[in-house]
Each structure stands twice: as structure tokens, then as C-alpha cells.
Protein backbone atom coordinates (compact mmCIF):
# COMPACT_ATOMS: atom_id res chain seq x y z
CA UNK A 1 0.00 0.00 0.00
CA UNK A 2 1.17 3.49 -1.39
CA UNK A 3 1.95 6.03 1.17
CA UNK A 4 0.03 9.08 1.07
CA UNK A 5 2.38 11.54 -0.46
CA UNK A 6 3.03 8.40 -2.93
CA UNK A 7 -0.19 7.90 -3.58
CA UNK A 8 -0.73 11.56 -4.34
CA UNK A 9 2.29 11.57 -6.71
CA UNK A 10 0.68 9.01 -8.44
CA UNK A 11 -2.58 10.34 -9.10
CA UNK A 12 -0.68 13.75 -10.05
CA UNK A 13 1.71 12.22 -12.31
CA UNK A 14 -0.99 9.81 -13.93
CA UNK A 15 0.97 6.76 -12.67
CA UNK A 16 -0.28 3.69 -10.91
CA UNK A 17 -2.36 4.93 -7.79
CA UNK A 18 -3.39 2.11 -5.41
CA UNK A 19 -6.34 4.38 -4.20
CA UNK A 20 -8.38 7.45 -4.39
CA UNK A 21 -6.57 10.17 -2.32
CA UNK A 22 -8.49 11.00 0.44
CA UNK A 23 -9.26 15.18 0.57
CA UNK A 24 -6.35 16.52 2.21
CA UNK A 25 -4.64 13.67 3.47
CA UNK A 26 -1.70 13.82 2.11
CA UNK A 27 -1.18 17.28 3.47
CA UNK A 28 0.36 18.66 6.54
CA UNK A 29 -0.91 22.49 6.47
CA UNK A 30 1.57 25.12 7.49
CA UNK A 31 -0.65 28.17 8.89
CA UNK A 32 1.85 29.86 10.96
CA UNK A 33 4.79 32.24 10.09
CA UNK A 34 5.94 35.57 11.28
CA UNK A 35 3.74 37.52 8.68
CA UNK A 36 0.40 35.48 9.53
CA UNK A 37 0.47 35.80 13.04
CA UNK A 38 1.78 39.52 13.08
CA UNK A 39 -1.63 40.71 13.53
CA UNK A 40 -4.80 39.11 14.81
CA UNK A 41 -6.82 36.82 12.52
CA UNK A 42 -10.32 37.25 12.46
CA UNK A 43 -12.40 34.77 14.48
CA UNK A 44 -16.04 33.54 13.93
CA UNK A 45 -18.19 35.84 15.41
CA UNK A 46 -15.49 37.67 16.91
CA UNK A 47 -14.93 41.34 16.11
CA UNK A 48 -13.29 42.96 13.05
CA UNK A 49 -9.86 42.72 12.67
CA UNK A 50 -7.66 45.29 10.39
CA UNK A 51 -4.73 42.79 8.17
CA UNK A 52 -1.61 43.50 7.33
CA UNK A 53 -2.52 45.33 4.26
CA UNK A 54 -4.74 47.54 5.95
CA UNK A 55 -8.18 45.84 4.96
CA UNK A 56 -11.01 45.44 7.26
CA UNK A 57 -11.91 41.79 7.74
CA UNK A 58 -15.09 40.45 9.40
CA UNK A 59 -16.11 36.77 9.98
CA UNK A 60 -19.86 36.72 11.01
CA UNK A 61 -21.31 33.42 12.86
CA UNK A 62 -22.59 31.16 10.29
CA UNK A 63 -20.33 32.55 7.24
CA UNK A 64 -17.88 29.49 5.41
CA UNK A 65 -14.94 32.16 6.04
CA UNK A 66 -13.90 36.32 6.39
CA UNK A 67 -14.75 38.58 4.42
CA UNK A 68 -13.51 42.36 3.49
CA UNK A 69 -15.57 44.74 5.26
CA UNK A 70 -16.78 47.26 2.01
CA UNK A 71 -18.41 50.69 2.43
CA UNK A 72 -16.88 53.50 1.73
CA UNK A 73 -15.73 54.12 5.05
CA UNK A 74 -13.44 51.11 4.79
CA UNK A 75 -12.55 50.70 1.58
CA UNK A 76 -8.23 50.94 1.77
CA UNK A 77 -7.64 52.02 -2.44
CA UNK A 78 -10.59 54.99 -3.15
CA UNK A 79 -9.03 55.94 -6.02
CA UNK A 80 -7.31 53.00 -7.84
CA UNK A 81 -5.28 56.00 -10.04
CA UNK A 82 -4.05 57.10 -6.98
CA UNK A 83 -3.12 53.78 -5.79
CA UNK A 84 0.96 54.08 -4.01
CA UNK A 85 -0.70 56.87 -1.76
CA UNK A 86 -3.30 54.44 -0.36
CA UNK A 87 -1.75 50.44 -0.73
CA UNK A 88 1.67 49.81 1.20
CA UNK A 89 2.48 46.54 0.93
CA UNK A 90 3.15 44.60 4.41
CA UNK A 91 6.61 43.48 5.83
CA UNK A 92 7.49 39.69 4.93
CA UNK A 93 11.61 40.13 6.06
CA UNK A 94 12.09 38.47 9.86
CA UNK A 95 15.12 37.09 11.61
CA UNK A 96 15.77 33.69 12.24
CA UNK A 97 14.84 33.84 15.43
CA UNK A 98 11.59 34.96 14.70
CA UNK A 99 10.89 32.37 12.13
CA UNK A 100 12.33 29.26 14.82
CA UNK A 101 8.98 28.79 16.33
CA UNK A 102 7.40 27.96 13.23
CA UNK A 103 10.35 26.12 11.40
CA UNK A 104 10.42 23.84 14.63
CA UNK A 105 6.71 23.38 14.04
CA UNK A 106 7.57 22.20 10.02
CA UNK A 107 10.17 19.42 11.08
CA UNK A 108 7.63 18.04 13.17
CA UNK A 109 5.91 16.55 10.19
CA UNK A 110 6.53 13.71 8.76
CA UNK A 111 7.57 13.95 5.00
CA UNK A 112 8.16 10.65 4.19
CA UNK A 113 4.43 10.53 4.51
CA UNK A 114 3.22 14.04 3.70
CA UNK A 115 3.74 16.80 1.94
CA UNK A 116 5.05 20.10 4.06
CA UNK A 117 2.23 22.92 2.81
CA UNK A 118 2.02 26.75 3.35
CA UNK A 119 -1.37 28.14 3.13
CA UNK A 120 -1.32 31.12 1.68
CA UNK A 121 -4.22 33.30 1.12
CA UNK A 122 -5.70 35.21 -0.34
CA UNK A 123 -4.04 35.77 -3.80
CA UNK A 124 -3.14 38.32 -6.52
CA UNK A 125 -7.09 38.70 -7.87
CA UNK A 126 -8.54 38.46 -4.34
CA UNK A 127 -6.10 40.94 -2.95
CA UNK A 128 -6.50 43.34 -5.94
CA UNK A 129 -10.60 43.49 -4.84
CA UNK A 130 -9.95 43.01 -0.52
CA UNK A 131 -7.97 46.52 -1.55
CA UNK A 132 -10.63 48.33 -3.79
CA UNK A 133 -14.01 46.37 -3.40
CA UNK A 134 -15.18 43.70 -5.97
CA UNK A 135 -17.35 45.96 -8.36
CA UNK A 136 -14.76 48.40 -8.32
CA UNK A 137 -11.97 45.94 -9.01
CA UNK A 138 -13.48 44.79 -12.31
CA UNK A 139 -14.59 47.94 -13.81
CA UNK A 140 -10.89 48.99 -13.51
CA UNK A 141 -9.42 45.90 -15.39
CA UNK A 142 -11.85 48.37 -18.35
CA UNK A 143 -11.50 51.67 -17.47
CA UNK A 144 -8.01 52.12 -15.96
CA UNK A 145 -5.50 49.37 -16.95
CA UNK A 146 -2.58 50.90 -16.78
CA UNK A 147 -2.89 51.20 -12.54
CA UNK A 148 -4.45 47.71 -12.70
CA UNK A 149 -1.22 46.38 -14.12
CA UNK A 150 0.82 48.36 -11.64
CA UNK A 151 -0.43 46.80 -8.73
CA UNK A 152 -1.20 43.57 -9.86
CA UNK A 153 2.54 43.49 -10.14
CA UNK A 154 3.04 45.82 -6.94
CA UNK A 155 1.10 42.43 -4.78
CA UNK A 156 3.18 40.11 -7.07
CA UNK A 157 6.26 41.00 -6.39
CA UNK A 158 5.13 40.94 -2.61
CA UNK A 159 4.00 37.22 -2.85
CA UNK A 160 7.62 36.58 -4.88
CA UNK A 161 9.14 37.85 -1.72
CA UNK A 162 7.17 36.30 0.90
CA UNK A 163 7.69 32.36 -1.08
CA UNK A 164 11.34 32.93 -1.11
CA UNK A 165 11.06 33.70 2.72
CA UNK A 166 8.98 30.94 3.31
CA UNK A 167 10.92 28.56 0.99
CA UNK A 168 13.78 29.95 2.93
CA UNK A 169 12.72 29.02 6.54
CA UNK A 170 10.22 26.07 5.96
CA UNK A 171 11.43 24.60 2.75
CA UNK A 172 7.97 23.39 1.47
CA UNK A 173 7.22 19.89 -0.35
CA UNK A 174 3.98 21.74 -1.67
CA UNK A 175 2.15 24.76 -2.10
CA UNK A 176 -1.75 25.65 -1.03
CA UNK A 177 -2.56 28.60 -2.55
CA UNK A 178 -5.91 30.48 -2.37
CA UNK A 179 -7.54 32.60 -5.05
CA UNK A 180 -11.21 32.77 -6.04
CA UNK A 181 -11.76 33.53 -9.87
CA UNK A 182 -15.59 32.78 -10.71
CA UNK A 183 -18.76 32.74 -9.01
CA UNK A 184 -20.63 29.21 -9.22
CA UNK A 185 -21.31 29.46 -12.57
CA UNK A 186 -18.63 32.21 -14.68
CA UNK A 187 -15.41 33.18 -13.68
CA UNK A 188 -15.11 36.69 -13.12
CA UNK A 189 -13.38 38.04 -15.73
CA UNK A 190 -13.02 36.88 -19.25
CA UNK A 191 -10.06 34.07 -20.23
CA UNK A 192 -8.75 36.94 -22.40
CA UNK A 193 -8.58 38.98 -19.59
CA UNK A 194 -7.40 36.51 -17.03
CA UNK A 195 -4.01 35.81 -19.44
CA UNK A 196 -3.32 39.53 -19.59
CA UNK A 197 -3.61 40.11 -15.58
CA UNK A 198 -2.54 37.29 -14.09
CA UNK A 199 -0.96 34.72 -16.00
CA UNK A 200 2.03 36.50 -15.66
CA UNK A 201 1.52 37.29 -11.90
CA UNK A 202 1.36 33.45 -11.09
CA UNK A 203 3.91 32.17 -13.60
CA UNK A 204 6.31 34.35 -11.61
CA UNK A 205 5.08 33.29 -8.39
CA UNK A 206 4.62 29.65 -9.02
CA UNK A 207 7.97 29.92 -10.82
CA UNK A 208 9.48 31.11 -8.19
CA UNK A 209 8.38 28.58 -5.40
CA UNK A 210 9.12 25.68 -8.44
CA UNK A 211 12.66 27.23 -7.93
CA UNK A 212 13.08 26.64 -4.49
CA UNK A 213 11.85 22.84 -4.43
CA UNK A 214 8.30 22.81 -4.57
CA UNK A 215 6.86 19.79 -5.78
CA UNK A 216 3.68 20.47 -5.82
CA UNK A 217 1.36 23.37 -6.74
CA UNK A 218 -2.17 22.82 -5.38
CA UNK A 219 -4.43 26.67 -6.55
CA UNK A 220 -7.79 26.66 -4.92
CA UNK A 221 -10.73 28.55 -6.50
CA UNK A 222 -14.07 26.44 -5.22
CA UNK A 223 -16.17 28.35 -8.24
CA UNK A 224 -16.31 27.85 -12.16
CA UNK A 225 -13.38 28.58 -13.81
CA UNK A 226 -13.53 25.59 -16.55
CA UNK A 227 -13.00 28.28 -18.91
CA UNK A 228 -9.51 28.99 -17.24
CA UNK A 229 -8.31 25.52 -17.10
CA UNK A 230 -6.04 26.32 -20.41
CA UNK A 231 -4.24 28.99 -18.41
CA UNK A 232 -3.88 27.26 -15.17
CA UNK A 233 -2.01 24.62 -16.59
CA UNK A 234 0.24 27.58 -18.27
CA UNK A 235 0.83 28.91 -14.99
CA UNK A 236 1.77 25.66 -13.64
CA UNK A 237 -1.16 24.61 -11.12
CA UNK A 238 -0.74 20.55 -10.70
CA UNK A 239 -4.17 20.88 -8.73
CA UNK A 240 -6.96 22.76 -8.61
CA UNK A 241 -9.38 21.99 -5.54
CA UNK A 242 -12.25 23.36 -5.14
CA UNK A 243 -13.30 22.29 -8.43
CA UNK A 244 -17.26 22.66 -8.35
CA UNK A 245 -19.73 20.44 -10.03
CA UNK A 246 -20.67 23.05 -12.36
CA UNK A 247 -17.64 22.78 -14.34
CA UNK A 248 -18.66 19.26 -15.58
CA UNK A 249 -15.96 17.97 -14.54
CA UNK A 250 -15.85 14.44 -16.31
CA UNK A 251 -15.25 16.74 -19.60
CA UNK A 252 -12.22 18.70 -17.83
CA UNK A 253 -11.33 15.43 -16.94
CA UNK A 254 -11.36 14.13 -20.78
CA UNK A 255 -9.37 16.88 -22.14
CA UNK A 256 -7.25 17.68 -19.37
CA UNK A 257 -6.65 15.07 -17.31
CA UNK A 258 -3.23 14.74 -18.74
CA UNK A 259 -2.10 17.88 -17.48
CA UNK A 260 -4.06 18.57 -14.23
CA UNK A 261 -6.12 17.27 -11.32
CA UNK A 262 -9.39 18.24 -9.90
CA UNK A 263 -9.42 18.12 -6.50
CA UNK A 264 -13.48 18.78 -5.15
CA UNK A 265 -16.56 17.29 -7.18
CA UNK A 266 -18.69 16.86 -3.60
CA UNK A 267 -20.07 20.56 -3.68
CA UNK A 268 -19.93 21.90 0.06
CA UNK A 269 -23.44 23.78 -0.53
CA UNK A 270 -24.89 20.17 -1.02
CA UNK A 271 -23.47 18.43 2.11
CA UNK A 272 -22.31 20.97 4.69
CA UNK A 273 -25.90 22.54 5.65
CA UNK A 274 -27.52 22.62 9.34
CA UNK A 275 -29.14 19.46 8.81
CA UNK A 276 -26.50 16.96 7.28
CA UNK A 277 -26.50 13.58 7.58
CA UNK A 278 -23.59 10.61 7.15
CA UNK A 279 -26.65 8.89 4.29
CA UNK A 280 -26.33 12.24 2.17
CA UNK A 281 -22.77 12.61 2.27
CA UNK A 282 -22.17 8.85 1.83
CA UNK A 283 -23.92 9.35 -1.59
CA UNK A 284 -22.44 12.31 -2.54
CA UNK A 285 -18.89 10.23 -2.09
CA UNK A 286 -19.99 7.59 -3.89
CA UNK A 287 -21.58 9.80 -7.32
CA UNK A 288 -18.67 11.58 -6.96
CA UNK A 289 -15.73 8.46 -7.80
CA UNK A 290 -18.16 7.00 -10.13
CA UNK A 291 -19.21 10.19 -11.92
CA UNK A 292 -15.61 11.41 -12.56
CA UNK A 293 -13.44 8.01 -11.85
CA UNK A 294 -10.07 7.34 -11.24
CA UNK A 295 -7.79 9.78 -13.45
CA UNK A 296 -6.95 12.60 -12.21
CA UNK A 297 -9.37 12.56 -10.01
CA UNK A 298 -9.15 13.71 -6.37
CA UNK A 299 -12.88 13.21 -4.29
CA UNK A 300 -12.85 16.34 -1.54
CA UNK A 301 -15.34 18.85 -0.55
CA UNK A 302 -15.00 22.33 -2.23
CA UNK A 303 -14.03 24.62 1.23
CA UNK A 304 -10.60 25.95 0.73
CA UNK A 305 -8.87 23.51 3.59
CA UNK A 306 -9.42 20.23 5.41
CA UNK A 307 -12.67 21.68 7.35
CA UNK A 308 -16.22 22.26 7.34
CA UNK A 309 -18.63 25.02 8.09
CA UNK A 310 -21.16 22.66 10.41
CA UNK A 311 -18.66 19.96 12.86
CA UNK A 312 -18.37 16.35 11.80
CA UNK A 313 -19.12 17.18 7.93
CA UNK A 314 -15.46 17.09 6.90
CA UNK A 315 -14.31 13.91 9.20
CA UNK A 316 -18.01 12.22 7.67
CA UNK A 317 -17.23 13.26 4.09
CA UNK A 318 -13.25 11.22 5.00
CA UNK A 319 -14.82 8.11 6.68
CA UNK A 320 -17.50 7.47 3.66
CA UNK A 321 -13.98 7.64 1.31
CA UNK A 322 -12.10 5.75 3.08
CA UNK A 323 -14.55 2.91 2.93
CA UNK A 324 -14.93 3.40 -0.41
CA UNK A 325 -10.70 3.13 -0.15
CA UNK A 326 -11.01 -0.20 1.73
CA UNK A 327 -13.38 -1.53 -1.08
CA UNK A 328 -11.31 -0.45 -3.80
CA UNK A 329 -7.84 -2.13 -1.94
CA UNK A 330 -9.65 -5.54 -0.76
CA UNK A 331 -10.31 -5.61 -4.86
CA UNK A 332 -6.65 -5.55 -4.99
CA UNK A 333 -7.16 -3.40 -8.16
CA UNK A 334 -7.48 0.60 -8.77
């Protein structure tokens, strides 16, 4: 039996997996570093917290995560012309001693059987609209391009510096890397638009993690973004979780699965709800492997981590795989 960062490799490299992987198994999530914990992180139902970049962030009770706080109070960039006077990018440089607490954390894990991960969140599209607001964001990409390119690559050459420091201190196997691009059912911008903007942004910030060992890049985006598939492969994404049933994923499947894995397919809006239950989710599981099969293929809910809004919906959704796992194993064939 295939370890789990074996059995990952396998299902990644379209090799000879002895298994479905499991959601996030074969991850060990680094959260911590000097720059996360250098201010306060908003808490559920806890009060608003200001980040590093200066954006209000609130996390109401019953939300799947935080969210930029909007009005026009609040809003960081007013004027996205005028936007070095308003966006100063945060601090990622720390001393070794400041980074041992967390490094000491890293060798902890195991990486003979998992792969050391970074979350880092949010990324170059989400930051671009946590600084201006959403509706502003995307009528800028139109009407003022020229200051959307300069700090697209303002927050880009941030991220570049904050993966060499973390490649530098915690020397990553992988890479989990949030950035929402679509709503349920379009992306957000055009594909046109998304190669201009930020192909570029995340070849140089994949590229630069790629550089410094990483084996694997895992993007999350749990929305539609089938029409961006082309590009993420471009920019170098192995996986992309959070893959929604809306992008019919059995097609991405047949004309990608060569190049990339889809990590999701069990849509968190149809399992994690007040009034779950281990029959629904064990059905979801089990449409999901025999809707989409075994290449390239990872079964996982669509949140952005190895959690669930309600308790007991992610550790159900891993029990009802695993004993798919057993099936699939006391077959002796995958």
C-alpha cells in the first residue's frame, strides 16, 4: 500500500495509484509564520480585525470564512489612479529567530508521509478586490489598466518575496494557494482577460516557489473557472481543488486530465448545511468516484482547507472515502 504523499504523486503524475486520495490527506498544512500571526486573525463571530494590508476583515457566525468589510468608510484604495498613496504593501523580512517557532513546528511533520504545505491566502485577484471592493476591481481591469497592471505586479512581487522567505525558513514539499476567480457558474473576468492580468503574476510566483523545491502546486478557486483551465495549466497549477460540479468535470477530466487534477466534485453547498446527515454525504462520495473516476481525479469537498462550516461534515465526508478506499484495496485493483 502506497503512502500518502506516494499515492498523491501518483494520481498527479498519472501513474499507478493504489487508491483514491483522500481530501487533504496527504497534506500537513503550514498556517503559521511571522507575517500570519503579526496581527490578529479574524475569528467567527469575533470582532473585526484590520490585516496586514490595511483591509477590514469580518467573519460573522454562520459565514464558510472572512470577508472584506466594504463601504466607503473602509474601503483601503478609493481611487485606484491614486493607488501608491493608499496600498503599502506589508513586511514579509524576519530574523531567524523569529521564524524558529514555526520552522520547529515544520520538522515536526513527517515527509516521508506528507507533503510540508504553506497556506497562503488570499491571492493576486482576491487581494487586488480586498484593496478596492469587488465591483470596483473589475470595472478597472476596463476603465483604468494601466494602474491595474501596476499593482497587480506591486502584490506580485510581494508574494515573490514572501515564497522565497517561506521557501527559505520552511522549505515546502507543496504549495496551497488560495484565489477565487468565478462565481458558481462564470469566472469573473473573461479568459482573455485573465491571461493579460494574471498569467504573468502566477507564472512568476509559481515559478518562483518551483525554484526553491516545490513539488507540488495545489491553486484553490471552489467556483467555475472551466474556462480557465487552459491557463492554469500555463501557470503551472498541478491541482486545482475546489473544483465545483458546475464545471462538468468528467469533460475537464477528458481533455485535461493529462495535465491537471481536480481536487473537489462533492459541492460543500450540497453536504455541509444545518441538517446533514452521514446517508447524504455517503452518496455524494460515492456519485462523486463514479461520476468522474479514477484519473486525475481527487474526491474532496469544495471549502478551501481540510474543514467544514457545520462539525463532523469534513471527518463524515473522510470516513465514507475511506470505505470506499477499503473496497477499492480488498479488490486488490485501482
Amino acid at each position: 500500500m502506497l503512502s500518502r504523499k506516494q499515492n498523491l504523486l501518483e494520481t498527479i503524475s498519472h501513474g499507478n495509484p493504489d487508491r483514491f486520495v483522500n481530501q487533504y490527506e496527504a497534506f500537513q498544512m503550514v498556517y503559521g509564520t511571522p507575517y500570519t500571526t503579526s496581527v490578529p486573525m479574524a475569528v467567527k463571530g469575533g470582532p473585526n480585525v484590520v490585516n496586514q494590508w490595511g483591509v477590514t476583515i469580518s467573519f460573522p457566525d454562520g459565514m464558510p470564512g472572512p470577508f472584506p468589510v466594504h463601504d466607503q468608510e473602509h474601503i483601503v484604495c478609493k481611487d485606484i489612479t491614486e493607488w501608491e498613496k493608499y496600498v503599502k504593501a506589508p513586511n514579509v523580512i524576519y530574523t531567524p529567530e523569529e521564524w524558529a517557532p514555526f520552522v520547529a513546528e515544520a520538522e515536526k511533520i513527517d515527509r516521508d508521509e506528507y507533503f510540508v504545505t504553506p497556506f497562503v491566502a488570499p491571492g493576486v485577484f482576491e487581494q487586488c478586490h480586498y484593496l478596492q471592493e469587488i465591483q470596483n476591481c473589475l470595472m478597472n481591469f476596463y476603465l483604468e489598466p494601466e494602474a491595474m497592471h501596476e499593482l497587480v505586479d506591486y502584490i506580485t512581487d510581494w508574494e515573490v518575496a514572501y515564497a522565497q522567505e517561506l521557501c527559505k525558513y520552511i522549505k515546502p514539499d507543496a504549495l496551497f494557494h488560495h484565489d477565487d476567480w468565478g462565481s458558481g457558474t462564470s469566472s469573473f473576468i473573461s479568459p482573455e482577460m485573465f491571461r493579460e492580468y494574471f498569467v504573468p503574476a502566477y507564472k512568476k510566483i509559481y515559478g518562483c516557489y518551483r525554484e526553491c523545491g516545490v513539488k507540488v502546486i495545489v491553486h484553490h478557486s471552489d467556483s467555475y473557472a472551466a474556462n480557465l483551465v487552459p491557463a492554469m495549466i500555463d501557470i503551472g497549477i498541478d491541482i486545482w481543488q475546489g473544483v465545483m460540479t458546475s464545471n462538468k468535470i468528467e469533460d475537464l477530466i477528458a481533455e485535461y486530465g493529462d495535465k491537471i487534477t481536480f481536487m473537489g466534485g462533492i459541492d460543500s453547498a450540497s453536504i455541509d448545511t444545518h441538517d446533514w446527515s452521514r446517508e447524504k454525504i455517503a452518496s455524494e462520495a460515492r456519485r462523486a468516484v463514479s461520476q468522474y473516476g479514477r484519473k486525475s481525479f481527487i474526491p474532496c469537498n469544495t471549502m478551501g482547507g481540510p474543514e467544514s462550516i457545520y462539525p463532523g461534515v469534513y471527518d463524515t465526508l473522510t470516513e465514507e472515502l475511506e470505505k470506499i478506499n477499503q473496497e477499492i484495496l480488498a479488490e486488490g485493483k485501482f
